[in-house]
C-alpha atoms as a PDB file:
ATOM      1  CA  UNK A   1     189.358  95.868 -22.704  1.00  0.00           C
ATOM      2  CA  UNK A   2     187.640  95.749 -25.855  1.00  0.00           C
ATOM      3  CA  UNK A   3     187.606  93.183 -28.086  1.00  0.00           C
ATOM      4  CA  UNK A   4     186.754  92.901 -32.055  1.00  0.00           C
ATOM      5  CA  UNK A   5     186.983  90.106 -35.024  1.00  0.00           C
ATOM      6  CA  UNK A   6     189.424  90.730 -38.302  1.00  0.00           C
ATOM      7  CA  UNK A   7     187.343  90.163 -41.010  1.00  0.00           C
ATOM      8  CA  UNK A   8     187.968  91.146 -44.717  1.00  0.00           C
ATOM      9  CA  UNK A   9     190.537  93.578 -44.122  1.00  0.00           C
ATOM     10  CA  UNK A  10     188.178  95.526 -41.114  1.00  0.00           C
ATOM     11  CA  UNK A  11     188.277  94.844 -37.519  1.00  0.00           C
ATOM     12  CA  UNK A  12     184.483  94.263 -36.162  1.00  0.00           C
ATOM     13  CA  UNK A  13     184.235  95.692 -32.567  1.00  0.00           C
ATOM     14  CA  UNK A  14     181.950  94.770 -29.721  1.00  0.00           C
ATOM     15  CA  UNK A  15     180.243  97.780 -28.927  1.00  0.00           C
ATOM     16  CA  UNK A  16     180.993  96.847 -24.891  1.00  0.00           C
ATOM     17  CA  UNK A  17     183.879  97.472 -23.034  1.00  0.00           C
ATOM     18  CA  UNK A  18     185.531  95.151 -19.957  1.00  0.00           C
ATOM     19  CA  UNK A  19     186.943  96.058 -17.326  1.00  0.00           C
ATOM     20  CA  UNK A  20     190.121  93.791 -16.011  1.00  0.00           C
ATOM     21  CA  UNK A  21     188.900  94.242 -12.588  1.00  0.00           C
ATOM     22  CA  UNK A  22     191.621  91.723 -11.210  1.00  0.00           C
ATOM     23  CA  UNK A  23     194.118  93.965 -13.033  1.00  0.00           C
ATOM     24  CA  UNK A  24     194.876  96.410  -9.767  1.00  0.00           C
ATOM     25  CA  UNK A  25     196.042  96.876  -6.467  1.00  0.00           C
ATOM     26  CA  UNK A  26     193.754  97.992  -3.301  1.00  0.00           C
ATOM     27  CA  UNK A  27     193.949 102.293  -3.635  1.00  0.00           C
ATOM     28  CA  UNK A  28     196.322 102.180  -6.560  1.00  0.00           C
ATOM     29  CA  UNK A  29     195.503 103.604 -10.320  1.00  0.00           C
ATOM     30  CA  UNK A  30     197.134 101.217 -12.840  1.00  0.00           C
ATOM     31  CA  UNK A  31     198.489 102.845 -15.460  1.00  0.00           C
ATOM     32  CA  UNK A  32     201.074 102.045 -18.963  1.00  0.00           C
ATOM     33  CA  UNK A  33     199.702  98.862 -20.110  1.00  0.00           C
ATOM     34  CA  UNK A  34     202.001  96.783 -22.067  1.00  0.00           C
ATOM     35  CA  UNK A  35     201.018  93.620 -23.350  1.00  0.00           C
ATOM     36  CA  UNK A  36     203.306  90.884 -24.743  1.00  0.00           C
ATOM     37  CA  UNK A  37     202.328  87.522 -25.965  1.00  0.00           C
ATOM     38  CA  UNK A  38     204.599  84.025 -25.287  1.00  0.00           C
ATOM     39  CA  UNK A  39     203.724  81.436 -28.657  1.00  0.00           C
ATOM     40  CA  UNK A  40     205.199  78.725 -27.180  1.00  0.00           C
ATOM     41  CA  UNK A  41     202.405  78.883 -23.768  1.00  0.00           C
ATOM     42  CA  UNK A  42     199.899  80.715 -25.624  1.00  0.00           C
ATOM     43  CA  UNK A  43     200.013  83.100 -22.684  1.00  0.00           C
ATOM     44  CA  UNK A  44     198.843  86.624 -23.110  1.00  0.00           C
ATOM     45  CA  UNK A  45     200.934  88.917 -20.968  1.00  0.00           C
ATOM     46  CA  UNK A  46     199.588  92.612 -19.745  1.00  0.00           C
ATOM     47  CA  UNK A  47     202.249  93.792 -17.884  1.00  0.00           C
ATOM     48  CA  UNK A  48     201.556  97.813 -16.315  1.00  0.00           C
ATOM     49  CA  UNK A  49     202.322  99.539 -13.092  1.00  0.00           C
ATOM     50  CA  UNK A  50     200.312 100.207 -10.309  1.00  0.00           C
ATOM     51  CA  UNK A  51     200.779 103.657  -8.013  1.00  0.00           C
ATOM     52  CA  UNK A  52     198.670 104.887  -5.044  1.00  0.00           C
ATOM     53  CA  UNK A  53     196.050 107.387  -6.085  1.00  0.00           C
ATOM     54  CA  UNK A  54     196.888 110.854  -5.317  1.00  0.00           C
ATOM     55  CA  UNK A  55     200.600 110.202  -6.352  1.00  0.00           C
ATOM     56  CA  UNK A  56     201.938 112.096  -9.551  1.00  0.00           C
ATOM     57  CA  UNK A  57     204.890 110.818 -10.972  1.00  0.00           C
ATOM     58  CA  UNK A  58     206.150 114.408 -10.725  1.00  0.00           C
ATOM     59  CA  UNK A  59     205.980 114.099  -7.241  1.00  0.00           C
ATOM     60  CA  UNK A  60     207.972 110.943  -7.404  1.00  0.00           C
ATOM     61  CA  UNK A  61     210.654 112.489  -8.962  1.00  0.00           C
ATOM     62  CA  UNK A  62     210.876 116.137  -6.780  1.00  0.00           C
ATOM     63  CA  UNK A  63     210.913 113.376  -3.263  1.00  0.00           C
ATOM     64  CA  UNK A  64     213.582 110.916  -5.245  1.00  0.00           C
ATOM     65  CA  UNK A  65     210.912 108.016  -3.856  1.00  0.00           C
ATOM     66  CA  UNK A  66     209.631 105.400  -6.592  1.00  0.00           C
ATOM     67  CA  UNK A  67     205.914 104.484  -5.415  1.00  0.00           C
ATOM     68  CA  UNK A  68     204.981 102.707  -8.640  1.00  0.00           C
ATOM     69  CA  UNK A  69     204.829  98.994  -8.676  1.00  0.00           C
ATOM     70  CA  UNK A  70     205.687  96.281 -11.477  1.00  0.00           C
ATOM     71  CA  UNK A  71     202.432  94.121 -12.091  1.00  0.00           C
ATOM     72  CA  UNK A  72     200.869  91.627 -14.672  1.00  0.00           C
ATOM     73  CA  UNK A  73     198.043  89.651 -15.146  1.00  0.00           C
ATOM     74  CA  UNK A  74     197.720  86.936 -17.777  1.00  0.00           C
ATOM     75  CA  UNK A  75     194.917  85.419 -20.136  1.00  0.00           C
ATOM     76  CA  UNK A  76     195.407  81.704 -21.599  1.00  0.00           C
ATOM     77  CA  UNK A  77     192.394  81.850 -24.044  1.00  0.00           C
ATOM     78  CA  UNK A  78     192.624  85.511 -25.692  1.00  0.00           C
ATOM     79  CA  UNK A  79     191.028  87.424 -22.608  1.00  0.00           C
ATOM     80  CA  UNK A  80     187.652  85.530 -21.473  1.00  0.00           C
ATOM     81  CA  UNK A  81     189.469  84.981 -18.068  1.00  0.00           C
ATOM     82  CA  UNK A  82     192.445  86.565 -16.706  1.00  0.00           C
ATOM     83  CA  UNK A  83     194.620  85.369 -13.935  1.00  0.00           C
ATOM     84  CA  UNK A  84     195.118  86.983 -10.458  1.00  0.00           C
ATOM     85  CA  UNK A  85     197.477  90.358 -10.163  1.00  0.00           C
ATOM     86  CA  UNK A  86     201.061  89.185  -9.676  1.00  0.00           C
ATOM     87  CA  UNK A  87     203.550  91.845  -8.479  1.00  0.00           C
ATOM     88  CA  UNK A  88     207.363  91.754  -9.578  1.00  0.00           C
ATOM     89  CA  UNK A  89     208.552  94.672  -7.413  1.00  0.00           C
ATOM     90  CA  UNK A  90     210.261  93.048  -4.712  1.00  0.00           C
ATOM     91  CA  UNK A  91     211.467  90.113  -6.554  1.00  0.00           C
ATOM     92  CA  UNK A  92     212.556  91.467  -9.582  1.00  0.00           C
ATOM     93  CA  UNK A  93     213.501  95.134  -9.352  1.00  0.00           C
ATOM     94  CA  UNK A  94     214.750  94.283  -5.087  1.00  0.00           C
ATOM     95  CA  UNK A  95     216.957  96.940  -4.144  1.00  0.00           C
ATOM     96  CA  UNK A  96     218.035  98.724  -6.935  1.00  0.00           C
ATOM     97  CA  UNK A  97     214.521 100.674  -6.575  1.00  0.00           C
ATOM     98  CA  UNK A  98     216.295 102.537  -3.778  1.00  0.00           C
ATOM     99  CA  UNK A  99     218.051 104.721  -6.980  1.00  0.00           C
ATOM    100  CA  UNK A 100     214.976 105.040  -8.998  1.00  0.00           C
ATOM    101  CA  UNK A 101     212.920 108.492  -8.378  1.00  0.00           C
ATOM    102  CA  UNK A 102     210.119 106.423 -10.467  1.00  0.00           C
ATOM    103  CA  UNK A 103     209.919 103.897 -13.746  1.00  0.00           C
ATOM    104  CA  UNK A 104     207.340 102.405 -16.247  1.00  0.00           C
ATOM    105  CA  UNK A 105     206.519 100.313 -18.477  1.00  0.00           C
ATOM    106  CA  UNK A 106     205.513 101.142 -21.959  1.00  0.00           C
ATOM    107  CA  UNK A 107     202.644 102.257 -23.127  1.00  0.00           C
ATOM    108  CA  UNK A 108     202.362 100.070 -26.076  1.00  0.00           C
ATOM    109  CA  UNK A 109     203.568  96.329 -26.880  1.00  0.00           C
ATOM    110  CA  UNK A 110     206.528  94.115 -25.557  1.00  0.00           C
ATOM    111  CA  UNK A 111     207.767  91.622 -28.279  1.00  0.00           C
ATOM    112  CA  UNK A 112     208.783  88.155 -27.992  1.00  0.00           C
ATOM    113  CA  UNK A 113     212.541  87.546 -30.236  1.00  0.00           C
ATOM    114  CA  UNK A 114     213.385  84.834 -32.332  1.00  0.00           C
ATOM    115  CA  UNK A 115     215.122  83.266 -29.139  1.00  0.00           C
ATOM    116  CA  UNK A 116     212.153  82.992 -27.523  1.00  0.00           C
ATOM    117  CA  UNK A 117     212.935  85.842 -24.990  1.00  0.00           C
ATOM    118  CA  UNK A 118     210.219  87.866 -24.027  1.00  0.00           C
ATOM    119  CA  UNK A 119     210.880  92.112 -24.002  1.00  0.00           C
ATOM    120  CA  UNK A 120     208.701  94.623 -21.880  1.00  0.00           C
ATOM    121  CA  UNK A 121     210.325  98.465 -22.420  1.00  0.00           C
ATOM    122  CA  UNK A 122     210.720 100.800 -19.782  1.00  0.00           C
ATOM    123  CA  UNK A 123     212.066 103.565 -19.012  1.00  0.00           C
ATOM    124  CA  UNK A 124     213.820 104.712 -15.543  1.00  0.00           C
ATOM    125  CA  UNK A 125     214.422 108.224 -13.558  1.00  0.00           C
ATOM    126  CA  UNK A 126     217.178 106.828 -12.295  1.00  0.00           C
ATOM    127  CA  UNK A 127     218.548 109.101  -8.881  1.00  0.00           C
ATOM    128  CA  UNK A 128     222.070 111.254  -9.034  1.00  0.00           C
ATOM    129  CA  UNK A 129     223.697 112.653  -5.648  1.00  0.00           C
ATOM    130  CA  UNK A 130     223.931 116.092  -7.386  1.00  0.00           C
ATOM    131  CA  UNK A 131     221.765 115.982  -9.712  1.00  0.00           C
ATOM    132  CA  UNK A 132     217.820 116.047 -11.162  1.00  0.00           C
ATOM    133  CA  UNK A 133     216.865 112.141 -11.808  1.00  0.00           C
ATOM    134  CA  UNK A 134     217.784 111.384 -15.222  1.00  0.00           C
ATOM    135  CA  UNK A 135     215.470 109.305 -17.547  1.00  0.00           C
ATOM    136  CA  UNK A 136     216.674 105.952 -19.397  1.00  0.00           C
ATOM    137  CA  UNK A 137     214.698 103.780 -21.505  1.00  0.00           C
ATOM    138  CA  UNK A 138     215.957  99.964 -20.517  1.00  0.00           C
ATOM    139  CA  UNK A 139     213.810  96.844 -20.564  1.00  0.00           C
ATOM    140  CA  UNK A 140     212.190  93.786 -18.498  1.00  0.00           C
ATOM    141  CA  UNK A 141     213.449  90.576 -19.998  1.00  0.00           C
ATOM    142  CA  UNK A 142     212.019  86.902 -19.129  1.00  0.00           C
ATOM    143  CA  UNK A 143     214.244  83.927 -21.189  1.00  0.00           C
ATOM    144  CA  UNK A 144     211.516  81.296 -19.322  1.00  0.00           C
ATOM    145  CA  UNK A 145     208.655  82.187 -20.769  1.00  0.00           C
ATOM    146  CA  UNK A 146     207.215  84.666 -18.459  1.00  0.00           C
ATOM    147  CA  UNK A 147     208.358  82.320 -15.096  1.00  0.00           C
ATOM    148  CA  UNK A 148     211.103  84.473 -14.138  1.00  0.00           C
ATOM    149  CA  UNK A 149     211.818  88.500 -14.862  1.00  0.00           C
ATOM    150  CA  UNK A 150     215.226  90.349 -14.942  1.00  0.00           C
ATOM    151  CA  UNK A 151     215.963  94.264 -15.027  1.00  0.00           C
ATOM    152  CA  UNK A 152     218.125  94.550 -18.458  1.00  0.00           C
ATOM    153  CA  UNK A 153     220.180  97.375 -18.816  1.00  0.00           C
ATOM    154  CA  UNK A 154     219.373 100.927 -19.186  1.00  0.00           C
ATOM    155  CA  UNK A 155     220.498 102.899 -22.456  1.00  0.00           C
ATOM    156  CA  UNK A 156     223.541 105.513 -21.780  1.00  0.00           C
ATOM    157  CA  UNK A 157     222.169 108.550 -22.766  1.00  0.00           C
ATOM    158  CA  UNK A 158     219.089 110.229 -21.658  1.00  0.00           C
ATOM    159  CA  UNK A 159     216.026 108.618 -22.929  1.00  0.00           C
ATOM    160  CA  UNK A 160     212.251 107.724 -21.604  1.00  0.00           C
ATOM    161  CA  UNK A 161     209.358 106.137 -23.250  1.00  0.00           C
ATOM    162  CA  UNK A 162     210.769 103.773 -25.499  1.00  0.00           C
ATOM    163  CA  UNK A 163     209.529 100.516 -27.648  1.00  0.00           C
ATOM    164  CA  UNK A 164     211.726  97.824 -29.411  1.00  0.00           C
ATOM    165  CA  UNK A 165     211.994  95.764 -32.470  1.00  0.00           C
ATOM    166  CA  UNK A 166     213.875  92.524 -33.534  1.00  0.00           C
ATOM    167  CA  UNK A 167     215.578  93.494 -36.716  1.00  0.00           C
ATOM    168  CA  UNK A 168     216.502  89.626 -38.701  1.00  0.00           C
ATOM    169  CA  UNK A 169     219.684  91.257 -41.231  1.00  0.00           C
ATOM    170  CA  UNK A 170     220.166  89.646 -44.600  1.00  0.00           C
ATOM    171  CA  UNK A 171     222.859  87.158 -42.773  1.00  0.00           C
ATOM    172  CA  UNK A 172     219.672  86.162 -40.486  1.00  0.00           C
ATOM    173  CA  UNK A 173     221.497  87.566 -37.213  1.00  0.00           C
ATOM    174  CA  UNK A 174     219.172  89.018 -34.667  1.00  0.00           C
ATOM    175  CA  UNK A 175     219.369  92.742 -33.115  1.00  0.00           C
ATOM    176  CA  UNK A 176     217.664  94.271 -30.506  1.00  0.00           C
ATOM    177  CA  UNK A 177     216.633  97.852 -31.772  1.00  0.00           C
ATOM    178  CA  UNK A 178     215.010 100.570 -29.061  1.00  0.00           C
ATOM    179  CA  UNK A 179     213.562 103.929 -30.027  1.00  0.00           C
ATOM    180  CA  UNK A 180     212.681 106.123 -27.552  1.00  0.00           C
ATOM    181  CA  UNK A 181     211.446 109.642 -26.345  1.00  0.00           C
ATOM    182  CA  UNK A 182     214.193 112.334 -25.801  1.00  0.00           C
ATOM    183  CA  UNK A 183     213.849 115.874 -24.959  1.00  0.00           C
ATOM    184  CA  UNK A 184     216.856 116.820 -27.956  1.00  0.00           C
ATOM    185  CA  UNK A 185     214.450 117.579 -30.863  1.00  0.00           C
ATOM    186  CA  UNK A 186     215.281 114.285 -32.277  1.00  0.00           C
ATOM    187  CA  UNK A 187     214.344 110.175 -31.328  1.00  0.00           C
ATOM    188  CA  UNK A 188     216.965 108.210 -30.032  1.00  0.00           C
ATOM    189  CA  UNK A 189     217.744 104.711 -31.258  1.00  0.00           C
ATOM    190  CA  UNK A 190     220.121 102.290 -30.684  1.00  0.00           C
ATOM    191  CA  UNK A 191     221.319  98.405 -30.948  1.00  0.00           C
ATOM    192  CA  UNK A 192     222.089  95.821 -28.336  1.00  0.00           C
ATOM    193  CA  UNK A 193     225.080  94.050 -28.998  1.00  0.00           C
ATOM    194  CA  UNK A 194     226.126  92.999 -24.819  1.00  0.00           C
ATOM    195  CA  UNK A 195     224.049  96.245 -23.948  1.00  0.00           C
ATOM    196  CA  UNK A 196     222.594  99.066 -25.976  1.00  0.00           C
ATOM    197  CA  UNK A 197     225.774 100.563 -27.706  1.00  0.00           C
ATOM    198  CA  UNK A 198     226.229 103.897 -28.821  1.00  0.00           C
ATOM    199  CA  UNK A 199     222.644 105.446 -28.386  1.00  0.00           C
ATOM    200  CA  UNK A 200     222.689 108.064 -31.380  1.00  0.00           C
ATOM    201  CA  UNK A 201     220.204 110.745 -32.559  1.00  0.00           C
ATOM    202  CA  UNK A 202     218.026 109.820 -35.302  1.00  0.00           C
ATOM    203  CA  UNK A 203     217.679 113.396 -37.507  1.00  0.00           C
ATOM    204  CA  UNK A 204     214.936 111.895 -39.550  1.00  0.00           C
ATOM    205  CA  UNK A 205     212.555 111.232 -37.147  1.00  0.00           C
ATOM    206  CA  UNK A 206     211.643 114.575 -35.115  1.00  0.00           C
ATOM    207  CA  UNK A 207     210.299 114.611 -31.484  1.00  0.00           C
ATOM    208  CA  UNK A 208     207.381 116.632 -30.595  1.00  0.00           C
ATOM    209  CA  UNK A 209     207.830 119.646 -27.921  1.00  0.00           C
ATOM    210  CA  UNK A 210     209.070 117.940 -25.012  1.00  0.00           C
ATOM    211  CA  UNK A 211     208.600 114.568 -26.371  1.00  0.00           C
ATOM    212  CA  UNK A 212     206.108 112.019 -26.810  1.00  0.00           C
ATOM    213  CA  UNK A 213     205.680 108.377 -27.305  1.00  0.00           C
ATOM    214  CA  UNK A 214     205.888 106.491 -30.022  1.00  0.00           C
ATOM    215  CA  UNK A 215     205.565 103.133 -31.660  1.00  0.00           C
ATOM    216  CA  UNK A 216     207.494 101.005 -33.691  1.00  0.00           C
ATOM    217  CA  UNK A 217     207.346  97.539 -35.241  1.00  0.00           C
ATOM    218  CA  UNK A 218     209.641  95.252 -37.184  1.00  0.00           C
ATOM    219  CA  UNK A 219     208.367  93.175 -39.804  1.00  0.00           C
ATOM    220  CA  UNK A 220     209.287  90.916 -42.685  1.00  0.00           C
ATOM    221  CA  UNK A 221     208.089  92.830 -46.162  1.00  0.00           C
ATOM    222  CA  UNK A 222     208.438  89.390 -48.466  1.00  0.00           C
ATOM    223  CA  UNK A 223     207.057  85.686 -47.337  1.00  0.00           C
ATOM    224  CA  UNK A 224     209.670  83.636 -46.712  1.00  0.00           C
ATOM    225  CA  UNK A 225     212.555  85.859 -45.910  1.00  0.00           C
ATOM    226  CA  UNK A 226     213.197  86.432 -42.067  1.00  0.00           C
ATOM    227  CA  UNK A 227     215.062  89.797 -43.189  1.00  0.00           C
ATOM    228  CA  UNK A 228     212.586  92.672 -42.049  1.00  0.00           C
ATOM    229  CA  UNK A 229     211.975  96.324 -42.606  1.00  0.00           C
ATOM    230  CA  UNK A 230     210.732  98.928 -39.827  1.00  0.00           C
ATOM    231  CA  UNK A 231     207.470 101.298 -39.329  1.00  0.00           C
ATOM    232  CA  UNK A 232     207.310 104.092 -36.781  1.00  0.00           C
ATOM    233  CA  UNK A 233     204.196 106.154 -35.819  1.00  0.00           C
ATOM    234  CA  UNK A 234     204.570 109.302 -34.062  1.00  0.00           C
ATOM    235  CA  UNK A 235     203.242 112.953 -34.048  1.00  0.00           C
ATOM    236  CA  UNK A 236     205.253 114.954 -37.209  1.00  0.00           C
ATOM    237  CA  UNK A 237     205.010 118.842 -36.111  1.00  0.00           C
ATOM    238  CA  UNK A 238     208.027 119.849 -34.269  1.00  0.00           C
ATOM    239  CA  UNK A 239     206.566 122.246 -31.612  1.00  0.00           C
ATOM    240  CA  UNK A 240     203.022 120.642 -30.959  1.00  0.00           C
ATOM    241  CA  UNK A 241     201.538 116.963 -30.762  1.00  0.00           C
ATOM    242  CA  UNK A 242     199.769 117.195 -33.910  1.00  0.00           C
ATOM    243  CA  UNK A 243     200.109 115.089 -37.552  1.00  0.00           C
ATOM    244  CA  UNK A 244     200.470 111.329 -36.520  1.00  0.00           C
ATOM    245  CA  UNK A 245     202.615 109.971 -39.534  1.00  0.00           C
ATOM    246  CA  UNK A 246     203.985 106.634 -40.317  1.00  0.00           C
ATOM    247  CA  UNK A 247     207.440 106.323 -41.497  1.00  0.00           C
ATOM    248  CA  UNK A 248     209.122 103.306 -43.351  1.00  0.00           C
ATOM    249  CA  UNK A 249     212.891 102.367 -42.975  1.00  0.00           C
ATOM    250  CA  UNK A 250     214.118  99.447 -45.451  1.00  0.00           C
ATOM    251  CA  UNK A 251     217.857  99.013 -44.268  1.00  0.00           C
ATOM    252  CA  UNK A 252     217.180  99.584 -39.990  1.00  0.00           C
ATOM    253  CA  UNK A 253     220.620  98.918 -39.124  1.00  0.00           C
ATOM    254  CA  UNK A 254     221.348 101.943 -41.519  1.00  0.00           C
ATOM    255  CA  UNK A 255     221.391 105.192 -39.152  1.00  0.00           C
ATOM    256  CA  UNK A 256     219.879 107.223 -41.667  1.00  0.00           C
ATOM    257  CA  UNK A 257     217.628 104.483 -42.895  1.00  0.00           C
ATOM    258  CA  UNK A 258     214.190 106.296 -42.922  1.00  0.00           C
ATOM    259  CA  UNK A 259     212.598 107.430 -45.985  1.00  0.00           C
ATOM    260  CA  UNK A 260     212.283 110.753 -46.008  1.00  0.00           C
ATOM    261  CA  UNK A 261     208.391 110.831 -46.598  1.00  0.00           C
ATOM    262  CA  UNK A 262     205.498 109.427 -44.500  1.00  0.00           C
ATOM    263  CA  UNK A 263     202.412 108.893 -44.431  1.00  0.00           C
ATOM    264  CA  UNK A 264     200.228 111.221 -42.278  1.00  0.00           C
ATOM    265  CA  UNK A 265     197.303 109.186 -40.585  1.00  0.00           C
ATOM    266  CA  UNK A 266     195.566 112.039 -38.900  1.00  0.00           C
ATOM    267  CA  UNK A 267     196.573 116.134 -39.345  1.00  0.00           C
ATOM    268  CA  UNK A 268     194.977 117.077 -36.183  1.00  0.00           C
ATOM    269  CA  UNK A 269     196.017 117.520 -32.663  1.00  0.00           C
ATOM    270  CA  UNK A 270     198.072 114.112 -32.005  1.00  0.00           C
ATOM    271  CA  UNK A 271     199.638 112.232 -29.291  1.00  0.00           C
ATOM    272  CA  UNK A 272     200.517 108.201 -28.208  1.00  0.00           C
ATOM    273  CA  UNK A 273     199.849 105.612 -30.812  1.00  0.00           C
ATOM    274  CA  UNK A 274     200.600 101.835 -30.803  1.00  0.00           C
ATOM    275  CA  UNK A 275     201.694 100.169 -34.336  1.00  0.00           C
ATOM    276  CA  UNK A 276     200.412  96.070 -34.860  1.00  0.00           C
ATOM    277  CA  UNK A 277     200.940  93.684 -37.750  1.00  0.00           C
ATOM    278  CA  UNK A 278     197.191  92.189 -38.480  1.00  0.00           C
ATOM    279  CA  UNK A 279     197.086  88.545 -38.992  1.00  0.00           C
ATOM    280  CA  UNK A 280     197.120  88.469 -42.801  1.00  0.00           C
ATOM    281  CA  UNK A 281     200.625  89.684 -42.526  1.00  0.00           C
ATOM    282  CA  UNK A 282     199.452  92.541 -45.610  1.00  0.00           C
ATOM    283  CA  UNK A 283     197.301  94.689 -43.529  1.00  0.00           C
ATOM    284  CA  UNK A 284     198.920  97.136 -40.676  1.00  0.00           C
ATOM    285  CA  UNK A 285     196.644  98.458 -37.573  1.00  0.00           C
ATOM    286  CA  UNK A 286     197.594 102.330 -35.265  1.00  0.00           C
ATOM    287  CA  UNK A 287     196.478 102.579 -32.555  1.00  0.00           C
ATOM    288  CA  UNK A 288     195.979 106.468 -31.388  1.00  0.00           C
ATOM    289  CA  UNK A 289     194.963 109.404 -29.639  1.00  0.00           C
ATOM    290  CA  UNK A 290     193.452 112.007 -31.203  1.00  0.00           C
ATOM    291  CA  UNK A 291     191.135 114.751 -31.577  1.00  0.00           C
ATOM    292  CA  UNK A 292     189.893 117.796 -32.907  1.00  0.00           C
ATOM    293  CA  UNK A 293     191.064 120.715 -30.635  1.00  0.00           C
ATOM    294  CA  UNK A 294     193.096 118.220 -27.933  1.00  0.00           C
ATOM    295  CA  UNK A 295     195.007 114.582 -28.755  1.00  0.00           C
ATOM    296  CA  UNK A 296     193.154 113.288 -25.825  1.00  0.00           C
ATOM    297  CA  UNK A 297     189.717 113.794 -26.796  1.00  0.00           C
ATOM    298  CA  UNK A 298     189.250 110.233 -28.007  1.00  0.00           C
ATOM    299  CA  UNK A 299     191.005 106.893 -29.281  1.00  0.00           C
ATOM    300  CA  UNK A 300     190.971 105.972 -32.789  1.00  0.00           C
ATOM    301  CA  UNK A 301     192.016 102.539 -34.562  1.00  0.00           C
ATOM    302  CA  UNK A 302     193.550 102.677 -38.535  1.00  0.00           C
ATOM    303  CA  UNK A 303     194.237 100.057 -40.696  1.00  0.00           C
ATOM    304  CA  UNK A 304     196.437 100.463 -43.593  1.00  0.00           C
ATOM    305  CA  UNK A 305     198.628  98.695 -46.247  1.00  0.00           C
ATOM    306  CA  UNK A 306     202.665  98.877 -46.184  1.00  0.00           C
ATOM    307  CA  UNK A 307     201.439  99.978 -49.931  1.00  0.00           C
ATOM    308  CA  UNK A 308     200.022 102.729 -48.529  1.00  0.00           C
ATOM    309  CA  UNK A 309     202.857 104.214 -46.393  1.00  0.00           C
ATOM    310  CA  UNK A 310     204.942 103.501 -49.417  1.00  0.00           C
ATOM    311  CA  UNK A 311     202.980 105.459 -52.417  1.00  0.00           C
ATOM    312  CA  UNK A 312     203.175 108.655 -49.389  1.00  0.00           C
ATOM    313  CA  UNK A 313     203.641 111.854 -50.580  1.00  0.00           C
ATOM    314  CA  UNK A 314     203.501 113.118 -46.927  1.00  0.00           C
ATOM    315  CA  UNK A 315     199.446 114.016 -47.209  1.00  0.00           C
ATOM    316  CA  UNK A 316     196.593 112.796 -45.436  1.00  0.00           C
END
């Protein structure tokens, strides 16, 4: 963990770094963390998975055996302390794990809805008799405030890394919205209604190679209005990860919502990225990977203005 202080428009960042040492499991890696945090505690949620070292999840997958576990840890007083490992596995997930090759959470942010229910994304390689295990993008739900977690359920078509939005429409009615990673050349989206309906293609937004993750966030453009707009970061170049951009989509429940042009936050080599609203409600903040000759050479944090994705002509 690293911490900094918003100030003026900039984010001020210790130069040291913590490490969350009660955030593991004796001779397990934790990986995909995916925080969340619940107003009504004040409770900071990190939720990621924990799997033995020396276990790929490709390996997983080949064996049909799921060896990752669902874990959290919390922080009451913006992470000076944080609480003991608790692991969900067993209670929440129970037998159905016997038909996952492997899952995940995240990597990026869960969101808390309107309703108060608190959303961790996911994704599952859920097992077939005759078949290679098949990833779906679903989510962890808690309605309790974190006491109790359910498995929600898992998108129809083939999906992975995914993160979700609450889109507010102009008749204030709520919508769960998921975009995740796909291996079809395109994102996939869709809406909850009693489960995520109709997962569709979204042609404006292009995935990278085989895929990579993304980020997107929902907020409201004017004070005052509960109605809110969309922002999605995610590598731009069709064959490799490279030009993070940040596209803008004014009517989300509109399947061909997103404006055509973006802004591009970084040309070079490209890869996950992690979208948050700062606290003044006009700034934006991207997390990403990036580099010069590899995305993973180091991580980078951006601020910018929804002005700024706006006025893009699709350059730097």
């Amino acid at each position: 963990m690293r911490k900094g202080m918003w100030k003026d428009g900039e984010v001020e960042w210790d130069n040291n770094h913590e490490v969350l040492t009660s955030a593991c499991l004796p001779n397990h890696r934790s990986m995909n963390p995916c925080p969340v945090y619940e107003k009504r505690t004040k409770t900071l949620f990190l939720f990621f998975i924990s799997v033995p070292f020396g276990v790929s999840e490709k390996a997983q997958i080949k064996k049909n055996k799921n060896q990752a576990r669902l874990c959290y840890v919390t922080s009451k007083d913006t992470g000076e302390t944080w609480s003991r490992i608790t692991d969900l596995t067993t209670d929440v997930i129970g037998d159905q794990v016997k038909t996952w090759a492997t899952f995940a959470v995240g990597p990026g942010h869960g969101i808390q809805m309107r309703s108060g229910r608190l959303i961790i994304p996911a994704y599952v390689y859920h097992c077939h008799l005759d078949h290679k295990p098949t990833p779906y993008a679903f989510a962890f739900y808690s309605d309790d405030c974190g006491s109790t977690w359910h498995v929600g359920e898992r998108l129809a078509d083939e999906s992975c890394e995914c993160e979700m939005a609450e889109i507010i429409d102009h008749d204030g009615t709520s919508h769960l919205y998921c975009n995740a990673r796909s291996t079809s050349g395109h994102r996939v989206e869709a809406l909850v209604e009693e489960a995520f309906d109709k997962p569709s293609s979204a042609c404006k937004l292009t995935e990278t190679g085989y895929g990579c993750q993304g980020s997107v966030l929902s907020f409201a453009p004017d004070q005052g209005s509960e109605n809110t707009w969309l922002l999605y970061c995610h590598p731009t170049n069709p064959r490799q990860r490279r030009s993070l951009g940040v596209y803008l989509n004014k009517s989300p429940l509109d399947a061909s919502g997103w404006v055509d042009q973006k802004m591009i936050i970084h040309h070079g080599p490209s890869g996950y990225s992690d979208l948050a609203h700062c606290g003044d409600g006009e700034h934006f903040a991207c997390l990403i990977e990036c580099g010069e000759k590899s995305e993973v050479e180091q991580l980078a944090f951006v601020i910018f203005k929804l002005s700024d994705v706006i006025q893009a002509k699709n350059t730097e």
